[in-house]
PDB file of N, CA and C in Angstrom:
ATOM      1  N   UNK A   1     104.740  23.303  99.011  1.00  0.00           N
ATOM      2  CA  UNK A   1     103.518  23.965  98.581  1.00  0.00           C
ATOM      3  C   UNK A   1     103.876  25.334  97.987  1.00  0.00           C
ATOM      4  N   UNK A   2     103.637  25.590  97.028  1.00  0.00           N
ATOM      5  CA  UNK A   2     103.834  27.248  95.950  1.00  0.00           C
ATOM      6  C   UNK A   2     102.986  27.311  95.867  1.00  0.00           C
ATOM      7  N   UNK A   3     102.209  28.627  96.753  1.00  0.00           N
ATOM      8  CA  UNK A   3     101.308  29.624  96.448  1.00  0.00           C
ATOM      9  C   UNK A   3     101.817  30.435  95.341  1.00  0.00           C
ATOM     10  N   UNK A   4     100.262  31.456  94.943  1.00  0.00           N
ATOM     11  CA  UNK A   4     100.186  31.924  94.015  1.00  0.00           C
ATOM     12  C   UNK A   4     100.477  33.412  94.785  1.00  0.00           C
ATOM     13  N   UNK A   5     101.191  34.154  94.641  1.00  0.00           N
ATOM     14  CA  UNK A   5     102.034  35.468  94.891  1.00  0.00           C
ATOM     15  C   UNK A   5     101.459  36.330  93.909  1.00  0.00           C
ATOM     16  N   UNK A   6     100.673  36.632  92.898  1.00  0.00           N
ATOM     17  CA  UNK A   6     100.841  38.059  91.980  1.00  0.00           C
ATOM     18  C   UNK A   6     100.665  39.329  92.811  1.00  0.00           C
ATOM     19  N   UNK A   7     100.156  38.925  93.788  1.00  0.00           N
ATOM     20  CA  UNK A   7     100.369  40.232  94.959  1.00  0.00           C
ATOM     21  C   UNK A   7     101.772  40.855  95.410  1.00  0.00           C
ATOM     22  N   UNK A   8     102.509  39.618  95.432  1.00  0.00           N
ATOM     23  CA  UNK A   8     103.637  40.071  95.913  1.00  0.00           C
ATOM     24  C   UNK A   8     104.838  40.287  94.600  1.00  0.00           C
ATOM     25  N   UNK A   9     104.372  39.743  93.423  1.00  0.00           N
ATOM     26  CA  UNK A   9     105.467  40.166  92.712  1.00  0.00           C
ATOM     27  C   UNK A   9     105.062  41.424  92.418  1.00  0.00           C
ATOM     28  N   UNK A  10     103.610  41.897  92.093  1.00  0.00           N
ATOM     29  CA  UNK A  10     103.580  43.251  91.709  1.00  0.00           C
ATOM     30  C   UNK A  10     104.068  44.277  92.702  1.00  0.00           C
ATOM     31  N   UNK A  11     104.270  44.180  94.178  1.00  0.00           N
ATOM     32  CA  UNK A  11     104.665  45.198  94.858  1.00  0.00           C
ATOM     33  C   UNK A  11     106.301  45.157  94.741  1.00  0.00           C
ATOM     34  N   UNK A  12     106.705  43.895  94.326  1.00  0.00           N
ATOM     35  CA  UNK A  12     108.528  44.198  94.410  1.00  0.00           C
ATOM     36  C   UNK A  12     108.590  44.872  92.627  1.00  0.00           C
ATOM     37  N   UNK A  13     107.408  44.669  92.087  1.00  0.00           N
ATOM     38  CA  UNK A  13     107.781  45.656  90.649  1.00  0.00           C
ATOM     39  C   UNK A  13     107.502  47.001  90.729  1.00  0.00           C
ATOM     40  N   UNK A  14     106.712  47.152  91.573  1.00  0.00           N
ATOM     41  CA  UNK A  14     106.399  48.721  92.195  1.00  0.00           C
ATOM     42  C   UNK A  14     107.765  49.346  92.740  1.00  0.00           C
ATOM     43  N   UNK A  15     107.864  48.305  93.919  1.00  0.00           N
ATOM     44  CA  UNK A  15     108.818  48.855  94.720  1.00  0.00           C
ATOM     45  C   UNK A  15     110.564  49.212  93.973  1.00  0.00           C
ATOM     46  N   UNK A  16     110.707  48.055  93.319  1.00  0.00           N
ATOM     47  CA  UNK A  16     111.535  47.933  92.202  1.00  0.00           C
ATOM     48  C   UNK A  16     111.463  49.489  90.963  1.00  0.00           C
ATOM     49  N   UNK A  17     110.891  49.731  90.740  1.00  0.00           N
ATOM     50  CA  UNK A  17     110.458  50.685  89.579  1.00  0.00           C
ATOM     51  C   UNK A  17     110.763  51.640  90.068  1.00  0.00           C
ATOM     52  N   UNK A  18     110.405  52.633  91.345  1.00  0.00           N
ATOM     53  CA  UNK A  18     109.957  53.486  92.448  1.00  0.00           C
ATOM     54  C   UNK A  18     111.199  53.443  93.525  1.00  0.00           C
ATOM     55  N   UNK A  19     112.375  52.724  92.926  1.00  0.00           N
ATOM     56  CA  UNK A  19     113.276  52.741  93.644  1.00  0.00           C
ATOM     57  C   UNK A  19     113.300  52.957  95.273  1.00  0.00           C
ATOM     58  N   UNK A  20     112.251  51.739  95.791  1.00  0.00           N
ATOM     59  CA  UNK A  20     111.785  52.351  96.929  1.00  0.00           C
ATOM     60  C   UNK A  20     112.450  51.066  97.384  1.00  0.00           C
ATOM     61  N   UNK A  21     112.663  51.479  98.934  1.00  0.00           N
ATOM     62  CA  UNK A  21     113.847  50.100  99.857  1.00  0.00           C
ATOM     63  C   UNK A  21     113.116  49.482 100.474  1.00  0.00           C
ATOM     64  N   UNK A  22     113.315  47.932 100.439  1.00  0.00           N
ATOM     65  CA  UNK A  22     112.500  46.859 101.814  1.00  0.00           C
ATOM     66  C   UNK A  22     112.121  47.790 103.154  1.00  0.00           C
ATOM     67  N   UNK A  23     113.060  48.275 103.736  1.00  0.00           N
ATOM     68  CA  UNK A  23     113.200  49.141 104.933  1.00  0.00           C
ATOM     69  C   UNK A  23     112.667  49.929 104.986  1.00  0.00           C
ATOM     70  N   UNK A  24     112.393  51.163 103.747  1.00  0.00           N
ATOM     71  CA  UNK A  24     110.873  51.498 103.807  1.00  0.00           C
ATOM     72  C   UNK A  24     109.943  51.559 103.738  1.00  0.00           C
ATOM     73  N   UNK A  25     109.554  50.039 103.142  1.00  0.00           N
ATOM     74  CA  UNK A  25     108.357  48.880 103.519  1.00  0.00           C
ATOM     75  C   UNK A  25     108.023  48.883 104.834  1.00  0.00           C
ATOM     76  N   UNK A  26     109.099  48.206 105.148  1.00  0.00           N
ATOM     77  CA  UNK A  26     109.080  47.652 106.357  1.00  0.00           C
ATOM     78  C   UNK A  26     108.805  48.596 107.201  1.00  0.00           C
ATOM     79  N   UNK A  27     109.175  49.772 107.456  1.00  0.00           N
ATOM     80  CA  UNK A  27     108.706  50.844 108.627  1.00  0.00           C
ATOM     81  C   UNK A  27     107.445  51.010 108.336  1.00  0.00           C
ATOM     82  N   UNK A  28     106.946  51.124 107.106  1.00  0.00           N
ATOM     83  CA  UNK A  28     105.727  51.774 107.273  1.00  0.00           C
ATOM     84  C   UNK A  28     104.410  50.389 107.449  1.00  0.00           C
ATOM     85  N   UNK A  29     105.146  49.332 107.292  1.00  0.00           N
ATOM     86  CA  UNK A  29     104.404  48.527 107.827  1.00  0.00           C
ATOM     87  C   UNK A  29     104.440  47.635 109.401  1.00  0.00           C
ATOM     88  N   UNK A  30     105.434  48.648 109.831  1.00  0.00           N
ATOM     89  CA  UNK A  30     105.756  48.470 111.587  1.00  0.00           C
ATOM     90  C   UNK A  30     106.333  46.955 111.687  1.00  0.00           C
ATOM     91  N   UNK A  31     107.249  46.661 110.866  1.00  0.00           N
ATOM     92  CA  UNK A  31     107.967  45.295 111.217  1.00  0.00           C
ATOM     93  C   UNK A  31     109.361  44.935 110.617  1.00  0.00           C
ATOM     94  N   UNK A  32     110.184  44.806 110.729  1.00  0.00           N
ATOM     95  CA  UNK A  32     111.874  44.979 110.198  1.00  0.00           C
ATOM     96  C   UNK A  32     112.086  44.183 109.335  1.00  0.00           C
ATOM     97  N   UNK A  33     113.441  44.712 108.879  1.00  0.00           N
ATOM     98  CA  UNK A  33     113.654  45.091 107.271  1.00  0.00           C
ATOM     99  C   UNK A  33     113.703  43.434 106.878  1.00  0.00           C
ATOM    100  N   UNK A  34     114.685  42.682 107.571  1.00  0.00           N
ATOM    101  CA  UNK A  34     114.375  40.682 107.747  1.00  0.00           C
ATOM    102  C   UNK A  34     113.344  40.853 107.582  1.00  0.00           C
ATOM    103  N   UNK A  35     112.258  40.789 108.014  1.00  0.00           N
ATOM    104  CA  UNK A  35     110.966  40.202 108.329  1.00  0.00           C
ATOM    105  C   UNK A  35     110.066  40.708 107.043  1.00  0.00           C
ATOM    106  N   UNK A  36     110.445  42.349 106.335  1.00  0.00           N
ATOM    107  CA  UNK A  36     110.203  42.448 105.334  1.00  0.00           C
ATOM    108  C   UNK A  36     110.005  41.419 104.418  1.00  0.00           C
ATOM    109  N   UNK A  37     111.707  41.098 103.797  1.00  0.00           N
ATOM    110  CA  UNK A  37     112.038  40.847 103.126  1.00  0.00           C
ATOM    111  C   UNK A  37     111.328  39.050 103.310  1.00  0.00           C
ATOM    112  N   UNK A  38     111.143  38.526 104.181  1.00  0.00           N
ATOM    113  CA  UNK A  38     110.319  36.998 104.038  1.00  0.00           C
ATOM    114  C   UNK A  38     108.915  37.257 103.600  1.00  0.00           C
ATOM    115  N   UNK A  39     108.800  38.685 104.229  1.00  0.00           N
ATOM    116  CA  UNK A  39     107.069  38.487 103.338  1.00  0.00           C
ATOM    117  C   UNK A  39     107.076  38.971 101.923  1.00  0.00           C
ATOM    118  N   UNK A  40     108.047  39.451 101.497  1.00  0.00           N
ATOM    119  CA  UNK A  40     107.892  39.882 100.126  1.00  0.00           C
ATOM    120  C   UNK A  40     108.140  38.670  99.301  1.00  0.00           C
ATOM    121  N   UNK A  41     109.095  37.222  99.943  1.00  0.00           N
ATOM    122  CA  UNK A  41     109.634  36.555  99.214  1.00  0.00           C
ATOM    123  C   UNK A  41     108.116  35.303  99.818  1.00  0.00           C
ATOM    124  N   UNK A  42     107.491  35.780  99.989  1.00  0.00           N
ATOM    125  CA  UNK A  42     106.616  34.737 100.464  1.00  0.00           C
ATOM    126  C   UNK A  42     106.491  33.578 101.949  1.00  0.00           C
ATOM    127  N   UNK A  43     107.708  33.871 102.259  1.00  0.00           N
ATOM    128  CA  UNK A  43     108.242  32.810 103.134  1.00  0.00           C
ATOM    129  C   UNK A  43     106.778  33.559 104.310  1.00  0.00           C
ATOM    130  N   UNK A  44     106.565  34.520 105.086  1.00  0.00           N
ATOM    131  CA  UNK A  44     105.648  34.858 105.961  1.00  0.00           C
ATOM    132  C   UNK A  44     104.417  35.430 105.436  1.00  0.00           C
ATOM    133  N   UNK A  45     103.439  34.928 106.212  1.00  0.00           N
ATOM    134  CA  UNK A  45     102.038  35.535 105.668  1.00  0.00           C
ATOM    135  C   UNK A  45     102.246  36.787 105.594  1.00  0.00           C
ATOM    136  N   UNK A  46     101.250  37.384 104.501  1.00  0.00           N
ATOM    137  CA  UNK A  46     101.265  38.847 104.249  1.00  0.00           C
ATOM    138  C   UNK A  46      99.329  38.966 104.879  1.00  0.00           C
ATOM    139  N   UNK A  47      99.585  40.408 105.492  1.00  0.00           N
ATOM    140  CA  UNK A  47      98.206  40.371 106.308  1.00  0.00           C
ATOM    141  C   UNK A  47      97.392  41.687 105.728  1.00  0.00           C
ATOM    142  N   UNK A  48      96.611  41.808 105.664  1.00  0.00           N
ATOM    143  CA  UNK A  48      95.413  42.796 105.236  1.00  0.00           C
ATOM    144  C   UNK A  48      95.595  44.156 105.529  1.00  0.00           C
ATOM    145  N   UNK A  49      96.393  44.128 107.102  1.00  0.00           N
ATOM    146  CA  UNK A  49      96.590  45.626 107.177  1.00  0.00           C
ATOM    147  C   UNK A  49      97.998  45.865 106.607  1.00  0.00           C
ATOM    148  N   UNK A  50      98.771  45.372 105.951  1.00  0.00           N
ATOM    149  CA  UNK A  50     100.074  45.963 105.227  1.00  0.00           C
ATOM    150  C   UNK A  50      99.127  46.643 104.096  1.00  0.00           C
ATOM    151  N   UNK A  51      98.242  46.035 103.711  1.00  0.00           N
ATOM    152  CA  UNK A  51      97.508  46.875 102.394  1.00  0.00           C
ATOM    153  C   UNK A  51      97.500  48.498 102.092  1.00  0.00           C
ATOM    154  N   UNK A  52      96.829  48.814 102.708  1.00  0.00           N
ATOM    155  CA  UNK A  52      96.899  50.479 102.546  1.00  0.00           C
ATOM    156  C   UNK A  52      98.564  50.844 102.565  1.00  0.00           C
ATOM    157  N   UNK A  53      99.426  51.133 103.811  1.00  0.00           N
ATOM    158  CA  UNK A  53     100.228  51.627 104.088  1.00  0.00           C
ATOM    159  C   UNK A  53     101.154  51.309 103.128  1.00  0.00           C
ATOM    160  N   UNK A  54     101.191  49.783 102.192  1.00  0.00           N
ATOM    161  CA  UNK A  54     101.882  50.001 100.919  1.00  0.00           C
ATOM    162  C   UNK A  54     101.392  50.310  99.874  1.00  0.00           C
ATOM    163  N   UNK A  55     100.107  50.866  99.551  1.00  0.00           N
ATOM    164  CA  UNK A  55      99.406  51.357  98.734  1.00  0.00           C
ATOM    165  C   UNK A  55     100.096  52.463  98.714  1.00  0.00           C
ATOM    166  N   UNK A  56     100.080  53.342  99.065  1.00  0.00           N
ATOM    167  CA  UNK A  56     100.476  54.686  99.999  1.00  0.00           C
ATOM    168  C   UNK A  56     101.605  54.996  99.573  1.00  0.00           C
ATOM    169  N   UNK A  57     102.404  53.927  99.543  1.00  0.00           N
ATOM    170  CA  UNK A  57     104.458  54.688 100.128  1.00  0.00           C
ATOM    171  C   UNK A  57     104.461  53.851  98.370  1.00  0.00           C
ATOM    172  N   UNK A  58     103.607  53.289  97.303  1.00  0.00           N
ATOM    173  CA  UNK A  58     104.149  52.840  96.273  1.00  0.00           C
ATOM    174  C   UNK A  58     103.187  53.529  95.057  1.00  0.00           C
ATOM    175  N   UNK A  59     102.157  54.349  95.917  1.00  0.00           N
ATOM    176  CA  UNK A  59     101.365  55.308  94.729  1.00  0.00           C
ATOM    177  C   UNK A  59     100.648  54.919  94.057  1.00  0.00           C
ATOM    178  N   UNK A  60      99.785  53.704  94.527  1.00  0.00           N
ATOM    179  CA  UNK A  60      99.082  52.941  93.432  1.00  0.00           C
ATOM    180  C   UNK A  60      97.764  52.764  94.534  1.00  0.00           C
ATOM    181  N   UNK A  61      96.489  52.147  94.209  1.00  0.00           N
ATOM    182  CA  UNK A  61      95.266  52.148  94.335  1.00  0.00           C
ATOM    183  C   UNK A  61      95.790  51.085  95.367  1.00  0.00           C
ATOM    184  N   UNK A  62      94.697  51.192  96.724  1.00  0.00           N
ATOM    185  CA  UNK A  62      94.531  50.086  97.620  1.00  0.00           C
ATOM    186  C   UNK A  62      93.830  49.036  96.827  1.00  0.00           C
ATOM    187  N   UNK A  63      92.365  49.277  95.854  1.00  0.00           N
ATOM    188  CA  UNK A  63      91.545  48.093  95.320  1.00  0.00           C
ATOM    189  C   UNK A  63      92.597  46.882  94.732  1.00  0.00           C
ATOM    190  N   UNK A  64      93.796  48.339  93.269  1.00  0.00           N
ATOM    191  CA  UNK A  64      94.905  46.810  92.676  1.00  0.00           C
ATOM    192  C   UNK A  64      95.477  45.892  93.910  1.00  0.00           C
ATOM    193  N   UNK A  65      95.991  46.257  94.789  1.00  0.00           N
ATOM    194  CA  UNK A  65      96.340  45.571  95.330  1.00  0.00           C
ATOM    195  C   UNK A  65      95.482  44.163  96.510  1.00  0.00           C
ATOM    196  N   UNK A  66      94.414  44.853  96.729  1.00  0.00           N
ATOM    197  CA  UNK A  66      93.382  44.263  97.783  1.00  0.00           C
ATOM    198  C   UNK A  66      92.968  43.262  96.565  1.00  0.00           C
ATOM    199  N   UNK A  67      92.268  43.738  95.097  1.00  0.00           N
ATOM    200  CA  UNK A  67      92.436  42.763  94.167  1.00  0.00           C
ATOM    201  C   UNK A  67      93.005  41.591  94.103  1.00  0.00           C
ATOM    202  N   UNK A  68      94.554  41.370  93.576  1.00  0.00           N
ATOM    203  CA  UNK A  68      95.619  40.823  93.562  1.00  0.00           C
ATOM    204  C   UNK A  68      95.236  40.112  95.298  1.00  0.00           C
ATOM    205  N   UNK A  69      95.956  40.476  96.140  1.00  0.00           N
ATOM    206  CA  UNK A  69      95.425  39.575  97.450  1.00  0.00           C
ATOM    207  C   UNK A  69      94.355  38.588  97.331  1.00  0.00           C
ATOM    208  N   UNK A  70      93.019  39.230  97.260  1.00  0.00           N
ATOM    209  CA  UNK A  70      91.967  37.892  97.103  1.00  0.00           C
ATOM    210  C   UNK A  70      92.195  37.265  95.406  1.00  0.00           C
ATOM    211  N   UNK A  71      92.692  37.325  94.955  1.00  0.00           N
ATOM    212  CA  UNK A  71      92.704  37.164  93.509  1.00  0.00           C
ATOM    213  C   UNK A  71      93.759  35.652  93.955  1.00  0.00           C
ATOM    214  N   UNK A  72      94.500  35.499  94.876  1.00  0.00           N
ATOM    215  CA  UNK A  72      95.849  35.156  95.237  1.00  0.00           C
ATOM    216  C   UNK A  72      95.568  33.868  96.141  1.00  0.00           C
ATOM    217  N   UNK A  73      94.251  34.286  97.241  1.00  0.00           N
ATOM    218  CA  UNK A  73      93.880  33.703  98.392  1.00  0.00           C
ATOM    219  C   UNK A  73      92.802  32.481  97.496  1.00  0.00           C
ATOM    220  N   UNK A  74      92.252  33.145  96.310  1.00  0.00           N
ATOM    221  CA  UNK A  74      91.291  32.223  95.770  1.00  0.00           C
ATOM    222  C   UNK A  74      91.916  31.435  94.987  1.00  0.00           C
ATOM    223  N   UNK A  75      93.167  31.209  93.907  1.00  0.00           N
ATOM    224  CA  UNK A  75      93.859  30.561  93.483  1.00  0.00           C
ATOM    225  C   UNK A  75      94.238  29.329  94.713  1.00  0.00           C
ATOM    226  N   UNK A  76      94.450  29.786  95.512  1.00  0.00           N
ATOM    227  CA  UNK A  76      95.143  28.956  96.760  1.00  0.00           C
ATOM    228  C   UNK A  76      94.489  28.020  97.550  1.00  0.00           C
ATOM    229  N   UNK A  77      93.108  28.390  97.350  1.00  0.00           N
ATOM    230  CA  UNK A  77      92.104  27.918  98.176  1.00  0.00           C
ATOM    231  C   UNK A  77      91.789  27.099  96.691  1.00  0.00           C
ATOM    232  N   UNK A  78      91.709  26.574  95.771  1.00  0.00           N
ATOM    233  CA  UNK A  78      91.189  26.105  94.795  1.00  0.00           C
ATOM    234  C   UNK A  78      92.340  25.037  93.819  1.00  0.00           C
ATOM    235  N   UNK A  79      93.458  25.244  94.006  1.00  0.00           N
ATOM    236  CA  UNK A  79      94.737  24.876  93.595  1.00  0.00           C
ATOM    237  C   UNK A  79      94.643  23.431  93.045  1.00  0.00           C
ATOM    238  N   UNK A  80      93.875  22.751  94.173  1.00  0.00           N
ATOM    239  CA  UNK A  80      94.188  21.043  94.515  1.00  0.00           C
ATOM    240  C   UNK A  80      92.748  20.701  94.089  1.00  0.00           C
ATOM    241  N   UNK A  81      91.828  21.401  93.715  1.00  0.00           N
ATOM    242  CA  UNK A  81      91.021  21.206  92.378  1.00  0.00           C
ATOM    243  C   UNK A  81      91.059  21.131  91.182  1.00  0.00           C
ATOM    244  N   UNK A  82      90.121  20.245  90.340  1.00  0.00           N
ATOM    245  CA  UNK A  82      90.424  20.031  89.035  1.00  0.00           C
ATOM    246  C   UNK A  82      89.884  21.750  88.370  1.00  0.00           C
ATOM    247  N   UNK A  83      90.484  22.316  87.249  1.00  0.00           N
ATOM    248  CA  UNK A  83      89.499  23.442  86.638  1.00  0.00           C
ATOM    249  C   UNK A  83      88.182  23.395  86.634  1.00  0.00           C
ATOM    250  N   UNK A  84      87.476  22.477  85.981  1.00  0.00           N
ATOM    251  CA  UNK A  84      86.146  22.415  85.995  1.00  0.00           C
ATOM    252  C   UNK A  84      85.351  22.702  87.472  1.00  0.00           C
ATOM    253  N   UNK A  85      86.090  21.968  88.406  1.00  0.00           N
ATOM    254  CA  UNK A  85      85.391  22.441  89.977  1.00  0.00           C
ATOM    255  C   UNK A  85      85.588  23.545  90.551  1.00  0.00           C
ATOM    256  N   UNK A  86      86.840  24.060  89.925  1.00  0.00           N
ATOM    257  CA  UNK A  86      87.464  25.649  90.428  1.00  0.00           C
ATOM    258  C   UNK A  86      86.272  26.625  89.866  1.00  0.00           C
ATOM    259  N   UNK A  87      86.636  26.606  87.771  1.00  0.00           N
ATOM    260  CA  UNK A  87      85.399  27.341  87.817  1.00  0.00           C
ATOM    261  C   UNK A  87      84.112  27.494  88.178  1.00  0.00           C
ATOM    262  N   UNK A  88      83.485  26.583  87.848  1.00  0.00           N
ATOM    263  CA  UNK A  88      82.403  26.513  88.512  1.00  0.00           C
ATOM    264  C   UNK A  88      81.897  27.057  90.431  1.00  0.00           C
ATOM    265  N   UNK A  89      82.896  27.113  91.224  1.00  0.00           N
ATOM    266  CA  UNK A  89      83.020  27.597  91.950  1.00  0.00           C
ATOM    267  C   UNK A  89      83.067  28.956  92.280  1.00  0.00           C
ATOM    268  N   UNK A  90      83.894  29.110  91.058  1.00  0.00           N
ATOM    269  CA  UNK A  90      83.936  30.904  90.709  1.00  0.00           C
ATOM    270  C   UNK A  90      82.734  31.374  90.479  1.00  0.00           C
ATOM    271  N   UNK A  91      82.118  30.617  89.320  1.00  0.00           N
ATOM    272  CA  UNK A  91      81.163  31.167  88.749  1.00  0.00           C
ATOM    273  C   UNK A  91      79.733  31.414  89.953  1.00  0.00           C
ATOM    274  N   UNK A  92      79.497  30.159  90.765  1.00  0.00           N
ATOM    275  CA  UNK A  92      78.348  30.046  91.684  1.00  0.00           C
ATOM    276  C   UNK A  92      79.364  31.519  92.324  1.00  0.00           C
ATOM    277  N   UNK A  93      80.123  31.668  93.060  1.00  0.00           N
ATOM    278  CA  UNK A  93      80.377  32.806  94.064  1.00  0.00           C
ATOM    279  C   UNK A  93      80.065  33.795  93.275  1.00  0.00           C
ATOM    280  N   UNK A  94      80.532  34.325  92.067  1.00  0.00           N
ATOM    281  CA  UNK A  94      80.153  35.307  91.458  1.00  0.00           C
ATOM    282  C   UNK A  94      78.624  35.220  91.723  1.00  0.00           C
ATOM    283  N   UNK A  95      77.596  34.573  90.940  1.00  0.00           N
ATOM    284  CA  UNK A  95      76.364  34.773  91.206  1.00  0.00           C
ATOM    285  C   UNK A  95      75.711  35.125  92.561  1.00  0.00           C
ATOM    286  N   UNK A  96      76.279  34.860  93.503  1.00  0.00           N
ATOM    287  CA  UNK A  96      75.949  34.645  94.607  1.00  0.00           C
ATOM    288  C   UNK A  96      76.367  36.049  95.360  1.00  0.00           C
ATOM    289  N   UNK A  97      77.575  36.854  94.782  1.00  0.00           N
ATOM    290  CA  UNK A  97      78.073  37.971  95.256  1.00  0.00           C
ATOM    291  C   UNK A  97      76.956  39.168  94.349  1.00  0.00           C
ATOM    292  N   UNK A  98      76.584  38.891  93.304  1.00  0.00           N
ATOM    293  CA  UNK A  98      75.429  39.702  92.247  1.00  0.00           C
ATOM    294  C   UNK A  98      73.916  39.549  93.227  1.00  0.00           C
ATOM    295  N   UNK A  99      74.018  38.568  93.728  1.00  0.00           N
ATOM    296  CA  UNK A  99      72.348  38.526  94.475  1.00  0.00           C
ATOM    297  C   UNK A  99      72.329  39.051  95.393  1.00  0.00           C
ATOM    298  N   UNK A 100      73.477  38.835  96.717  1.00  0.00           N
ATOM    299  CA  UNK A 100      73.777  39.953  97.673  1.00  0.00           C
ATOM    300  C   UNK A 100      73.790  41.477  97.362  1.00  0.00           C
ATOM    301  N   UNK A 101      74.707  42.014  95.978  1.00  0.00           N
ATOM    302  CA  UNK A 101      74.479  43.373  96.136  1.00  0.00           C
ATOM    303  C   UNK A 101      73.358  43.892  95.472  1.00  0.00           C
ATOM    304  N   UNK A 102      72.552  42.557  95.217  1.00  0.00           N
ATOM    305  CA  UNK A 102      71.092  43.454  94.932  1.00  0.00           C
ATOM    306  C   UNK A 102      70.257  43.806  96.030  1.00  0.00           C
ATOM    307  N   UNK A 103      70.417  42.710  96.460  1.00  0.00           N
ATOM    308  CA  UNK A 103      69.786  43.312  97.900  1.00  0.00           C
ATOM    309  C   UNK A 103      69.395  44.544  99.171  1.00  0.00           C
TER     310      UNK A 103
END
């Protein structure tokens, strides 16, 4: 199964760019530099609260990245659908997220 990662390649292009080390990923997301390095390569779930704290240590907006995450989770969740059922799916949630914040 290949998930869709643009979350995670954009932080190793951050991190990459910014000459910044797994290890100081990894501290500031309280879990070692191994264990880093599987979630960057996908092998371990990446979880909601790494968000900020690599926002932070890579200088870029929590939203791009929180973006990219659900951007990532919805590809994934939709994958083993044909397009036509994906979009359309999109499209009803979109509407459906527009009626809520009218509210």
């Amino acid at each position: 199964m290949v998930n869709s990662n643009m979350l995670l390649a954009r932080i190793k292009q951050l991190r990459n760019e910014l000459n910044v080390q797994q290890r100081q990923i990894a501290d500031a997301i309280g879990v070692d530099a191994p264990m880093y390095s599987r979630i960057e390569r996908g092998i371990r779930p990446f979880r909601d609260e790494y968000i900020v704290p690599i926002a932070d240590i890579l200088h870029v907006e929590e939203e791009e990245l929180r973006s990219l995450w659900t951007a990532d989770k919805i590809i994934n969740v939709t994958k083993d659908e044909s397009t036509l059922v994906a979009q359309r799916a999109l499209h009803l949630a979109n509407s459906e997220m527009k009626t809520n914040s009218q509210e």
